[in-house]
C-alpha atoms as a PDB file:
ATOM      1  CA  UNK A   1      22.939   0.328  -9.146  1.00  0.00           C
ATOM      2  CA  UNK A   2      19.597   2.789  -9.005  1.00  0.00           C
ATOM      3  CA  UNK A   3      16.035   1.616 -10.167  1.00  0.00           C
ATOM      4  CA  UNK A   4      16.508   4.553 -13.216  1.00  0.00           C
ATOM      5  CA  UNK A   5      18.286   6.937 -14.304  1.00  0.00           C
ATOM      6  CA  UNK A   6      17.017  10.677 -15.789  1.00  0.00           C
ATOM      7  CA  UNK A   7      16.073  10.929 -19.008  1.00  0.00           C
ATOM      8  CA  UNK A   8      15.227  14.738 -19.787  1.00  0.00           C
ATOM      9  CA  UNK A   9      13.127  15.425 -22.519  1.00  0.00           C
ATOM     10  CA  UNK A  10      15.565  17.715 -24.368  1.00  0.00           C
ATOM     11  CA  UNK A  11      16.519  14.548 -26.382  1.00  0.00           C
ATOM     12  CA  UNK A  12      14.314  15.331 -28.708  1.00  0.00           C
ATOM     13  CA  UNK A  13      15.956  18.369 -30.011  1.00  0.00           C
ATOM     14  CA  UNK A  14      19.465  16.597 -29.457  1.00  0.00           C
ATOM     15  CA  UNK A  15      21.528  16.786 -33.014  1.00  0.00           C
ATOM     16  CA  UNK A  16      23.488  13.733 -31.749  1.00  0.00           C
ATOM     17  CA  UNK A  17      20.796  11.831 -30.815  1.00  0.00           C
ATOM     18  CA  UNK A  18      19.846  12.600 -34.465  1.00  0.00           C
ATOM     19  CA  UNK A  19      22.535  11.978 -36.306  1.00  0.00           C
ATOM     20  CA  UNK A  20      22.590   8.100 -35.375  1.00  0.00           C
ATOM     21  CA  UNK A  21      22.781   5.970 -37.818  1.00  0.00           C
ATOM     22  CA  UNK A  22      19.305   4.268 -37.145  1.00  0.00           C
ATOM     23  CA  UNK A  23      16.698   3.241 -34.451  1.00  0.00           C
ATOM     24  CA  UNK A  24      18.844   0.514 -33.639  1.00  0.00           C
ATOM     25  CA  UNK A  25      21.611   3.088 -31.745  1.00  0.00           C
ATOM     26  CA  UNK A  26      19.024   4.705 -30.457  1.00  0.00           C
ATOM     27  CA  UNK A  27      17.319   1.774 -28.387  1.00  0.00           C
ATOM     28  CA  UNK A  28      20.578   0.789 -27.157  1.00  0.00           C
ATOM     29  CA  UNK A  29      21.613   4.452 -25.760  1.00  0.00           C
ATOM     30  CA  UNK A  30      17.783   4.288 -24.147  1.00  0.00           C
ATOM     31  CA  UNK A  31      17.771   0.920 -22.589  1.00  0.00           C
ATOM     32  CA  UNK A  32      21.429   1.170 -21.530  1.00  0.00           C
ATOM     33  CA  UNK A  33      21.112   4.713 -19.515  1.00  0.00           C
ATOM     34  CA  UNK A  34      19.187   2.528 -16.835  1.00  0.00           C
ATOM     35  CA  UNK A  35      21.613   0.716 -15.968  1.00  0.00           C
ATOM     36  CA  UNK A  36      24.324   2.444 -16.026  1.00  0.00           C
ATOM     37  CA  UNK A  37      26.272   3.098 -12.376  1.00  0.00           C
ATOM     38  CA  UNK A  38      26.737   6.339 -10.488  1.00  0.00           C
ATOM     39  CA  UNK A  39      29.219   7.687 -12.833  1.00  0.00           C
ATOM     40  CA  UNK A  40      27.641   6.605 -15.808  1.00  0.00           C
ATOM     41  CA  UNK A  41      29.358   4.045 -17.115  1.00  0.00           C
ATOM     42  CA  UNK A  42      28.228   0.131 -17.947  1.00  0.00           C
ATOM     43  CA  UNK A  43      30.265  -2.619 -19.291  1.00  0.00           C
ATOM     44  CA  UNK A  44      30.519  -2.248 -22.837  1.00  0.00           C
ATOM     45  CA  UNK A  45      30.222  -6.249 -23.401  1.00  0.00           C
ATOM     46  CA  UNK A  46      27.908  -6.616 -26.710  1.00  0.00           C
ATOM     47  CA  UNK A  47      26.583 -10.122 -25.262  1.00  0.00           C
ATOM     48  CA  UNK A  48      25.629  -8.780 -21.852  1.00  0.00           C
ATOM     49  CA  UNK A  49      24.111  -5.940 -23.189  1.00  0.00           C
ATOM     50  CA  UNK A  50      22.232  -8.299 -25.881  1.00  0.00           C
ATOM     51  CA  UNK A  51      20.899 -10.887 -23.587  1.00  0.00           C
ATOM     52  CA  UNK A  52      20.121  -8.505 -20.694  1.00  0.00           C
ATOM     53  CA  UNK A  53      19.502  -4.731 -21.206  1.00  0.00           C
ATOM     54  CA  UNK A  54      17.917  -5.672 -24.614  1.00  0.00           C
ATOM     55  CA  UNK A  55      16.678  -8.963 -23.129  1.00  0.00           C
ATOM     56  CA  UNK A  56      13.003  -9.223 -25.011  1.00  0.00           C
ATOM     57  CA  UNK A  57      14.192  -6.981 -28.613  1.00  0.00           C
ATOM     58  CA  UNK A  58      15.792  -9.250 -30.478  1.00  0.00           C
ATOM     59  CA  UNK A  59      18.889  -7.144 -30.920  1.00  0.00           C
ATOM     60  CA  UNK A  60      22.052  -9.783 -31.500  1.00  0.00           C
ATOM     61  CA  UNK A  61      25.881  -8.642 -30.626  1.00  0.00           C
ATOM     62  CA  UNK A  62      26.534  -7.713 -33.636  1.00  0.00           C
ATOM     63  CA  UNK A  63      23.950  -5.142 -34.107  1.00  0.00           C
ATOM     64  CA  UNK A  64      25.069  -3.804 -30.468  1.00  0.00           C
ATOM     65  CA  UNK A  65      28.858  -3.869 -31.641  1.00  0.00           C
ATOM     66  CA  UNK A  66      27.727  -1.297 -34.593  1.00  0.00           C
ATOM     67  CA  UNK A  67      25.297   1.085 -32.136  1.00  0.00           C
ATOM     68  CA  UNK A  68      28.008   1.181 -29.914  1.00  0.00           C
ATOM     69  CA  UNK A  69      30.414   2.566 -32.352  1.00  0.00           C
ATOM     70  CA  UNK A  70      27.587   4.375 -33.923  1.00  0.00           C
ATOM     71  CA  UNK A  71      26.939   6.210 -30.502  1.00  0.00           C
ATOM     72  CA  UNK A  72      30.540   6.982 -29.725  1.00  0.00           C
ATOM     73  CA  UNK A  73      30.747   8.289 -33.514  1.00  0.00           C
ATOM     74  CA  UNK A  74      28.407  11.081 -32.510  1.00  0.00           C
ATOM     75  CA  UNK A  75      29.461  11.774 -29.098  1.00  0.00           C
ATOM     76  CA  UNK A  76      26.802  10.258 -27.154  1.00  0.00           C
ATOM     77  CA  UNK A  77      29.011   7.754 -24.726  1.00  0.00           C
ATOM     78  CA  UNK A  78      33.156   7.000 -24.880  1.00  0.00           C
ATOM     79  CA  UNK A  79      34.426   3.591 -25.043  1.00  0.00           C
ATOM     80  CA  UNK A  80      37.433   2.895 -23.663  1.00  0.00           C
ATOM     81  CA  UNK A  81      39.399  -0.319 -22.187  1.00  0.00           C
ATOM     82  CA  UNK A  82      40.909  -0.290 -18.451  1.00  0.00           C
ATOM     83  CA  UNK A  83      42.494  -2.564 -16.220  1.00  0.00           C
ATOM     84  CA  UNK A  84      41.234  -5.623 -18.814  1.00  0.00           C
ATOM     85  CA  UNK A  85      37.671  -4.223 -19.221  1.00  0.00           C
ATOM     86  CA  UNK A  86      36.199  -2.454 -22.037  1.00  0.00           C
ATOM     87  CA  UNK A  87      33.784   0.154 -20.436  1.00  0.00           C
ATOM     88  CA  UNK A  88      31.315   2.476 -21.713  1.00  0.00           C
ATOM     89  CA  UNK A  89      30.918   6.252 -20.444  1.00  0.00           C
ATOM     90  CA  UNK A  90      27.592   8.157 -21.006  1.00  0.00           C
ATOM     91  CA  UNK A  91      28.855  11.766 -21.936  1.00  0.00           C
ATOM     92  CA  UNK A  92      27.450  14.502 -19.900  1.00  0.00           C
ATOM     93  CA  UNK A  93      25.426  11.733 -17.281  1.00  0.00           C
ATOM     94  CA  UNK A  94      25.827  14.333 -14.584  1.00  0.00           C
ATOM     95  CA  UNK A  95      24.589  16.892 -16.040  1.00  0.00           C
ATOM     96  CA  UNK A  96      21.111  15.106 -16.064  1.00  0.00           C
ATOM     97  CA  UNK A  97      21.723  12.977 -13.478  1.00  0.00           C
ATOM     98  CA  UNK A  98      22.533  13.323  -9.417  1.00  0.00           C
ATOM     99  CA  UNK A  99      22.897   9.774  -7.940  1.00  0.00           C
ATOM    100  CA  UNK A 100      21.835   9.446  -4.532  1.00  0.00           C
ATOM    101  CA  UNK A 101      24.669   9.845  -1.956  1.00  0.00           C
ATOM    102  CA  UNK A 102      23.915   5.896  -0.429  1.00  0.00           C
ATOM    103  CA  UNK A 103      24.193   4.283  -3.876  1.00  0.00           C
ATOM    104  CA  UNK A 104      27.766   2.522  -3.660  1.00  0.00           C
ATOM    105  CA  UNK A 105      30.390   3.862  -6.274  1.00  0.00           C
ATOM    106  CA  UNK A 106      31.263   2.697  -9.477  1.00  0.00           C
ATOM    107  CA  UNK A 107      33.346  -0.667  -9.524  1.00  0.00           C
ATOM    108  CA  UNK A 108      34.599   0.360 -13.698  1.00  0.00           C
ATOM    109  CA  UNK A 109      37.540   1.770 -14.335  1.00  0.00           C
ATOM    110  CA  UNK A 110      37.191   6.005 -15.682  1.00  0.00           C
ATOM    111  CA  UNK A 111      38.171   7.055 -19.053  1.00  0.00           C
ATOM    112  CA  UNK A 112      41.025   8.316 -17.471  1.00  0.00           C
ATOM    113  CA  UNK A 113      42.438   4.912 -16.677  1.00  0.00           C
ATOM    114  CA  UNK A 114      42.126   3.384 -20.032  1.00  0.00           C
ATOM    115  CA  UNK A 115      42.693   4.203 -23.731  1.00  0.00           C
ATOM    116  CA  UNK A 116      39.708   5.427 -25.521  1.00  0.00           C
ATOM    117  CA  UNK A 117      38.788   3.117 -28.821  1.00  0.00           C
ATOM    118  CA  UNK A 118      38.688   4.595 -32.202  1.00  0.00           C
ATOM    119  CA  UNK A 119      35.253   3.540 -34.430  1.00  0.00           C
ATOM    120  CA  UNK A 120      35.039  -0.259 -34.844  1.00  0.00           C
ATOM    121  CA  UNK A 121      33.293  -2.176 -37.689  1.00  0.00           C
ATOM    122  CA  UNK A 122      30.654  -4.888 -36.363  1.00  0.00           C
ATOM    123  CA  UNK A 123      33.532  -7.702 -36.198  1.00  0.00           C
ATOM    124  CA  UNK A 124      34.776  -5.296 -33.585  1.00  0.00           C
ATOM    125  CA  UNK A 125      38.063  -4.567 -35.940  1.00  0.00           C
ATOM    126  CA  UNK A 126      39.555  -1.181 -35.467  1.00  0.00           C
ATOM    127  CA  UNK A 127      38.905   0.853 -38.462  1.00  0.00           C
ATOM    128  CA  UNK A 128      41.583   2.762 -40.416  1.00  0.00           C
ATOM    129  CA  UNK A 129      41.806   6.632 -41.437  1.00  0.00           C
ATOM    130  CA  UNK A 130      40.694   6.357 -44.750  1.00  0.00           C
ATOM    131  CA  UNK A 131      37.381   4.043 -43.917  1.00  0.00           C
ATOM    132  CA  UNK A 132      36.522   5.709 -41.392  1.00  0.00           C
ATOM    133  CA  UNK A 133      33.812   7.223 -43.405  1.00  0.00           C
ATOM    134  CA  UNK A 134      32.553   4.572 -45.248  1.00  0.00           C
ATOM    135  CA  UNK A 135      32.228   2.280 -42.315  1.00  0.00           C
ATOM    136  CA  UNK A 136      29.121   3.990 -41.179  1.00  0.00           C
ATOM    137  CA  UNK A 137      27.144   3.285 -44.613  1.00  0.00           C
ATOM    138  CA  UNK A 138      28.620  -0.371 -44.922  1.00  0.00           C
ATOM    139  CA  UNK A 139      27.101  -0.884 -41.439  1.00  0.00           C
ATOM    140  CA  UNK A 140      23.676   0.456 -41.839  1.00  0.00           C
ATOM    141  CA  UNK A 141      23.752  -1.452 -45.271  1.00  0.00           C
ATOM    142  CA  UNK A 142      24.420  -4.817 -43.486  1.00  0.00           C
ATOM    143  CA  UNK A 143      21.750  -3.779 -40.261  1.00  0.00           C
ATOM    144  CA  UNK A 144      18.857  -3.458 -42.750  1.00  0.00           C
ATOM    145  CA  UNK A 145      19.863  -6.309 -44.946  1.00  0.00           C
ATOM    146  CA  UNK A 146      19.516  -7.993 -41.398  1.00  0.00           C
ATOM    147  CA  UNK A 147      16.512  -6.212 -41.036  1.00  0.00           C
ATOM    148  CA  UNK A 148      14.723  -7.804 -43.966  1.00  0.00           C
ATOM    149  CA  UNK A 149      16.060 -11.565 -43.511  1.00  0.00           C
ATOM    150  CA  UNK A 150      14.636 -11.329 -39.556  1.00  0.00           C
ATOM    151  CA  UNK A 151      11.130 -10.052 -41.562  1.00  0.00           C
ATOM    152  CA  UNK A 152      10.710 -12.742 -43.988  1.00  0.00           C
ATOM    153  CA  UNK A 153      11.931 -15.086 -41.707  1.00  0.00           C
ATOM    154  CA  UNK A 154       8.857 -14.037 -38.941  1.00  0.00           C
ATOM    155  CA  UNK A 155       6.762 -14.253 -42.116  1.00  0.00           C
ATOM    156  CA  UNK A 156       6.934 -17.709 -43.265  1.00  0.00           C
ATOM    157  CA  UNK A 157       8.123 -18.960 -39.566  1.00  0.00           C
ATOM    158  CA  UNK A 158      10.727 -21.043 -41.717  1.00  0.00           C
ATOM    159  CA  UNK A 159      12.885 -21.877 -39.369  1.00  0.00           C
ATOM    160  CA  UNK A 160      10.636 -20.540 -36.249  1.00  0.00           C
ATOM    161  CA  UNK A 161      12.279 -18.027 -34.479  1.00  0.00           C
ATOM    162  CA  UNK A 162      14.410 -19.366 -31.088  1.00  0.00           C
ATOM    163  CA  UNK A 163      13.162 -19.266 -27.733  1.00  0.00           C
ATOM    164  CA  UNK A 164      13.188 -16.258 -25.162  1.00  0.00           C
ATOM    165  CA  UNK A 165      16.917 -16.658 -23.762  1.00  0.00           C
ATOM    166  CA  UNK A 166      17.150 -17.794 -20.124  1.00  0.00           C
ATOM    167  CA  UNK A 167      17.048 -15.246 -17.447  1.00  0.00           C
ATOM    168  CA  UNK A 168      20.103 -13.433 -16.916  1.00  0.00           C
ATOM    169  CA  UNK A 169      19.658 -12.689 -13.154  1.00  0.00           C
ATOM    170  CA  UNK A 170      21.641 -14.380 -10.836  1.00  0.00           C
ATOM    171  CA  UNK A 171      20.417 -17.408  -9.805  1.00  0.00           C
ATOM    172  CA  UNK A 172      20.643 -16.540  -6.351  1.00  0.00           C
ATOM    173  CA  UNK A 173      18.661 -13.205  -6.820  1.00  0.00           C
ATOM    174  CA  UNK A 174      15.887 -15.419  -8.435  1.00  0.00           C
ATOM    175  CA  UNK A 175      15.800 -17.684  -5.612  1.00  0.00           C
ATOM    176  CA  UNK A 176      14.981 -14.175  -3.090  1.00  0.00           C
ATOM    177  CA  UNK A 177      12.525 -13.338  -5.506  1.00  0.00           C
ATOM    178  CA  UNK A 178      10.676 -16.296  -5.406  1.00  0.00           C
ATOM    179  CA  UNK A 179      10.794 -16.666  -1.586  1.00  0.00           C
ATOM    180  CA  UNK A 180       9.726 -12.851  -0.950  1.00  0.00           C
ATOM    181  CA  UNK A 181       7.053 -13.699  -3.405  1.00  0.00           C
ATOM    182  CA  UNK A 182       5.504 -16.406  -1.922  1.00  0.00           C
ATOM    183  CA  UNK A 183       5.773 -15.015   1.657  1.00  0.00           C
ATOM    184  CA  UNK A 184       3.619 -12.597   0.606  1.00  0.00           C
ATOM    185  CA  UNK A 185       1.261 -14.474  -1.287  1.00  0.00           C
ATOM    186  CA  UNK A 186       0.908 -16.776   1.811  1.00  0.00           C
ATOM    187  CA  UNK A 187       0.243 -13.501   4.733  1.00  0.00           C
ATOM    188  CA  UNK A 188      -2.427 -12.020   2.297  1.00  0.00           C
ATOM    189  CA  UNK A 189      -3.721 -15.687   1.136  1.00  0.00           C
ATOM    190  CA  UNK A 190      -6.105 -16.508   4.353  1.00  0.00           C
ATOM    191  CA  UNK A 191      -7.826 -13.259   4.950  1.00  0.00           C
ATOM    192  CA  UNK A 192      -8.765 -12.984   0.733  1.00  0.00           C
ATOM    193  CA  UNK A 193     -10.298 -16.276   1.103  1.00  0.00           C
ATOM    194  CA  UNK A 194     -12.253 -15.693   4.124  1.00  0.00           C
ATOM    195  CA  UNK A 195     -14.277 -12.504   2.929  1.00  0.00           C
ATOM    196  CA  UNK A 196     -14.809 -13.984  -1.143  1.00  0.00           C
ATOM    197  CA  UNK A 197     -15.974 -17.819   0.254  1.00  0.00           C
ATOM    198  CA  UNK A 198     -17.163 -16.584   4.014  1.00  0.00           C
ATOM    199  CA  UNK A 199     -17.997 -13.346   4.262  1.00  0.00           C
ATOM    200  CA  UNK A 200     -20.338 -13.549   7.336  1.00  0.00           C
ATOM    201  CA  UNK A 201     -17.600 -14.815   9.366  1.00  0.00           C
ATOM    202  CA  UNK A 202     -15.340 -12.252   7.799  1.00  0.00           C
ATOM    203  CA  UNK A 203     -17.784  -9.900   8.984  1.00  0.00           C
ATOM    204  CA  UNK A 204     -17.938 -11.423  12.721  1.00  0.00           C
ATOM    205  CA  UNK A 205     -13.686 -11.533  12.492  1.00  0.00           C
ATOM    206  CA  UNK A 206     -14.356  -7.477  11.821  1.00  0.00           C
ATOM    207  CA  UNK A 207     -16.127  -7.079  15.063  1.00  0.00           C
ATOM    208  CA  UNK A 208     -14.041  -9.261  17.112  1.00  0.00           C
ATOM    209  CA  UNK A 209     -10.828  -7.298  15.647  1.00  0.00           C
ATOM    210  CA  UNK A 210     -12.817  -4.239  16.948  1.00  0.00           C
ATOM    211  CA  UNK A 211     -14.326  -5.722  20.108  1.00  0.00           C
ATOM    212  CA  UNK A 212     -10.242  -6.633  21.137  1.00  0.00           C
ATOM    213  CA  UNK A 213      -8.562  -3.978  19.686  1.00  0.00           C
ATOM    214  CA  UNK A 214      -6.526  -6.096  17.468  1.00  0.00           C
ATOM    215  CA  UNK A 215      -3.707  -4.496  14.459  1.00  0.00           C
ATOM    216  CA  UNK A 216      -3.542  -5.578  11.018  1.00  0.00           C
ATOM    217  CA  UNK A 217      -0.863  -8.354  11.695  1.00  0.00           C
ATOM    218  CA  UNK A 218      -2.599 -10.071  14.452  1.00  0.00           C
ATOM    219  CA  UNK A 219      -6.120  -9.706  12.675  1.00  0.00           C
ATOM    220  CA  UNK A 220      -4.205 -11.281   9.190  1.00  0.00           C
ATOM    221  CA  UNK A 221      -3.151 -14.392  11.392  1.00  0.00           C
ATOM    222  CA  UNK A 222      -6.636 -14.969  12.868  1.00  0.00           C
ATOM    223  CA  UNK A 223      -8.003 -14.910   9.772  1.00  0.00           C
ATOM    224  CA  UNK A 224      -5.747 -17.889   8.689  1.00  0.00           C
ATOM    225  CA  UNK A 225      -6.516 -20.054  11.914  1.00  0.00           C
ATOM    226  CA  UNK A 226     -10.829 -18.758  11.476  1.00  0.00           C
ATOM    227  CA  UNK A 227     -10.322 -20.101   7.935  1.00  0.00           C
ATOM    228  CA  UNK A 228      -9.181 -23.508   9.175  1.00  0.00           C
ATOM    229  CA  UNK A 229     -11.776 -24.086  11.259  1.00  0.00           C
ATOM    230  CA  UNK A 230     -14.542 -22.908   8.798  1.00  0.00           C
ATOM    231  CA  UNK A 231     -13.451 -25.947   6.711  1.00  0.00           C
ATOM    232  CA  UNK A 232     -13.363 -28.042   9.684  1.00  0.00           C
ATOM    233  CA  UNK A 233     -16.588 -27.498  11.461  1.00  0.00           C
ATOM    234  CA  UNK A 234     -18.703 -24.973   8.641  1.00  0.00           C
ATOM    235  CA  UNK A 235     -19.150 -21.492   8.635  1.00  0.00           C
ATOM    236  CA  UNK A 236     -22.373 -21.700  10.573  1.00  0.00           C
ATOM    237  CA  UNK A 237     -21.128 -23.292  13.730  1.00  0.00           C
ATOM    238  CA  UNK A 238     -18.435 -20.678  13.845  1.00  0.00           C
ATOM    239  CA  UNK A 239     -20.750 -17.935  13.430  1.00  0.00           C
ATOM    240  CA  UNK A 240     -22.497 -19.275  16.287  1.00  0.00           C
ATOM    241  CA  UNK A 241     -19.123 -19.428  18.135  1.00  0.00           C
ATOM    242  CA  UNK A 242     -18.057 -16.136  17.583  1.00  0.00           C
ATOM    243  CA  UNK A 243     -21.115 -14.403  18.890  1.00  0.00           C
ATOM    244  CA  UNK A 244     -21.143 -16.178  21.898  1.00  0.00           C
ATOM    245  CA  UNK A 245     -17.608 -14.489  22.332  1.00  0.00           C
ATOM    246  CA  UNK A 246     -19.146 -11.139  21.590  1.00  0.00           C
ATOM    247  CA  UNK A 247     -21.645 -11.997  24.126  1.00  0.00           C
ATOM    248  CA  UNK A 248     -19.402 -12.525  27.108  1.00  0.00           C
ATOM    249  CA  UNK A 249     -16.518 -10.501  25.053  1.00  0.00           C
ATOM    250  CA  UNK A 250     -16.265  -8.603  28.847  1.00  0.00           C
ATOM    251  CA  UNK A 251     -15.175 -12.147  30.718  1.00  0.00           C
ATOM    252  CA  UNK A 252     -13.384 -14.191  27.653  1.00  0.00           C
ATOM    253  CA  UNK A 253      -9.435 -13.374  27.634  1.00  0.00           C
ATOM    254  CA  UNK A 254      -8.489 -15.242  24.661  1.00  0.00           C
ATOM    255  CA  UNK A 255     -11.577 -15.564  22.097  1.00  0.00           C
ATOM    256  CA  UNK A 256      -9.809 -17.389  19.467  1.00  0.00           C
ATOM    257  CA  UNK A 257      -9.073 -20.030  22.423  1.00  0.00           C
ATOM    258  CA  UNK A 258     -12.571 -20.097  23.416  1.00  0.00           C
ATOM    259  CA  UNK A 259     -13.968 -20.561  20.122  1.00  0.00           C
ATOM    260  CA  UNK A 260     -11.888 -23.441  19.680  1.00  0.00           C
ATOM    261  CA  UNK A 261     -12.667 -24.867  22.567  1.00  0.00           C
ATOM    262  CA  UNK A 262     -16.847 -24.374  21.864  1.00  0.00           C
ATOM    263  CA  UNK A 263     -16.360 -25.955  18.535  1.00  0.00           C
ATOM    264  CA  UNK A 264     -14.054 -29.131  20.239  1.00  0.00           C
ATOM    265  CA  UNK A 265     -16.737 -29.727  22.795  1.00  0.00           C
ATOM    266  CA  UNK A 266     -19.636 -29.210  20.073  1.00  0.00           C
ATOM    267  CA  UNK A 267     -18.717 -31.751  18.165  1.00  0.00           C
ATOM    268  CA  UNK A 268     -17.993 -34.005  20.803  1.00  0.00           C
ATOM    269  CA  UNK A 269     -21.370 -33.900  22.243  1.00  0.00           C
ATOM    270  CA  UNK A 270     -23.190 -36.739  21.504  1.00  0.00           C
ATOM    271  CA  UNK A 271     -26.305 -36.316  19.696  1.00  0.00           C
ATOM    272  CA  UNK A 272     -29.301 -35.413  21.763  1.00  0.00           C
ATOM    273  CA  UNK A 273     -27.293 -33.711  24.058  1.00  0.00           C
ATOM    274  CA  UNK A 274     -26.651 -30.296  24.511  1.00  0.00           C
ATOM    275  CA  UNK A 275     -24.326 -28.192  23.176  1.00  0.00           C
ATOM    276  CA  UNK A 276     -22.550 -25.041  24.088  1.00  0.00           C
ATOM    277  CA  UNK A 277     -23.108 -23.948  20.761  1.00  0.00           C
ATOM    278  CA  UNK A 278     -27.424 -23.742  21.568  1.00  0.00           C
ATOM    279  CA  UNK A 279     -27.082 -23.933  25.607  1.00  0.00           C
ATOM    280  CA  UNK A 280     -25.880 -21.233  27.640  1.00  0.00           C
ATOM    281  CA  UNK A 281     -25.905 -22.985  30.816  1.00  0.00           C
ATOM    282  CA  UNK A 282     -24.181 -25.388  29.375  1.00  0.00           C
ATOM    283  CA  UNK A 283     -21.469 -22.889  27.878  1.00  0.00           C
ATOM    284  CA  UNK A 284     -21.552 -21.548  31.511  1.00  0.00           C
ATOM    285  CA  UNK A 285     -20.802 -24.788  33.149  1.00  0.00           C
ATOM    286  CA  UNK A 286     -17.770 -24.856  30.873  1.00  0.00           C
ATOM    287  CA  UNK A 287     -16.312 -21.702  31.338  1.00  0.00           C
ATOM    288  CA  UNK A 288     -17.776 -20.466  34.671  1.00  0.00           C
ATOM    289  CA  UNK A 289     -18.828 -17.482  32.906  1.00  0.00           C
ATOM    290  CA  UNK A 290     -21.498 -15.443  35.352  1.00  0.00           C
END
């Protein structure tokens, strides 16, 4: 299924898209055109439709059941049942819409498979000949009577309204999202925390990354190890270590190495003695640098 579908703004001036009953049909036809497949159909199941494509309107199955008839009434989709599915078809989808040629086909049944449903009342009940035309009055009589209950109902919260419905994804596809999530969260996490709580080693990082000719990805995961060992031994000392790096940037391979290794043998050194981070012969002794 596609991320959208076209809308084109000629609905406006559309006399079927007019001639709904109410607002009701007409936020089903909108929310349900996104999700409708390559050939413009959807499954024409009033609880899926109600607890996913209208997820967060408060729109029950009932009220779907009578926009769905509604919208067939003037022309806007077909219902029809094939191969033990009742399907909906949004009339004219291609001439609006042009799927992309990688999105997988439709897995409904066409209108040409099935037998196309005559209006239905909002029990779902076929109607007859003769009330056919009174069905659409007794319907928008019972939506706003509906209407007005939900209203006082919100207004006195007597009995409070029920909680948001669970989340219809799959539970696998929430799973993915929350792993994709958090990988991300954790490869951006180290280098945001270095420049808000350490910017000055941030800004040393920058001219290392520069000095070494480092890309995004590798500069990201130094940031995350130069993080740990600003907790570990204070921004200062690391400061220090990093420009002794720039220093001898021309003899030190791995800098990242060798400012571990400063900071190891820094805080090591007993006190009173010195330290590579304030000697340079000493730092040469270590390293044979010279």
């Amino acid at each position: 299924m596609a991320r959208g579908r076209m809308l084109s703004a000629t609905i406006s001036e559309s006399k079927k898209f007019g001639n709904l009953t109410n607002h009701t049909s007409r936020l089903v036809y909108l929310m349900v055109l996104p999700w409708v497949d390559r050939e413009g159909r959807y499954e024409a199941d009033a609880t899926l439709i109600s607890k996913r494509v209208l997820m967060r309107c408060g729109i029950d199955e009932a009220q779907v059941e009578l926009a769905l008839s509604d919208l067939q009434r003037c022309g806007l989709i077909e219902l029809y049942s094939a191969r033990g599915k009742r399907v909906l078809q949004v009339v004219d989808f291609h001439k609006w819409n042009t799927p992309h040629h990688k999105e997988p086909d439709s897995d409904l049944p066409g209108p040409e498979e099935g037998a196309s449903e005559t209006q239905e009342s909002n029990v779902g009940a076929t109607l007859s000949q003769d009330s056919a035309n009174v069905a659409p009055i007794t319907a928008l009589r019972e939506v706003k009577e509906r209407e007005v209950e939900v209203k006082e109902r919100k207004g006195n919260q007597i009995p409070p309204y029920p909680p948001t419905a669970p989340h219809p994804w799959p539970e696998e596809e929430v799973e993915e999202s929350k792993r994709v999530t958090a990988s991300r969260q954790a490869r951006n996490h180290s280098h945001h925390v270095l420049m808000d709580q350490h910017p000055e080693v941030w800004q040393r990082l920058g001219e290392l990354a520069t000095t070494y000719d480092w890309k995004q990805p590798q500069h990201r995961k130094v940031a995350e190890k130069v993080l740990d060992l600003s907790r570990s031994h204070g921004a200062g000392k690391v400061i220090a270590a990093i420009d002794k790096v720039l220093l001898n940037a021309a003899q030190v391979k791995w800098p990242i190495a060798f400012v571990e290794k400063v900071l190891a043998q820094d805080a090591a050194t007993p006190a009173g003695s010195p330290s590579p981070l304030h000697s340079d012969d000493e730092l040469d002794r270590m390293f044979g640098l010279n």
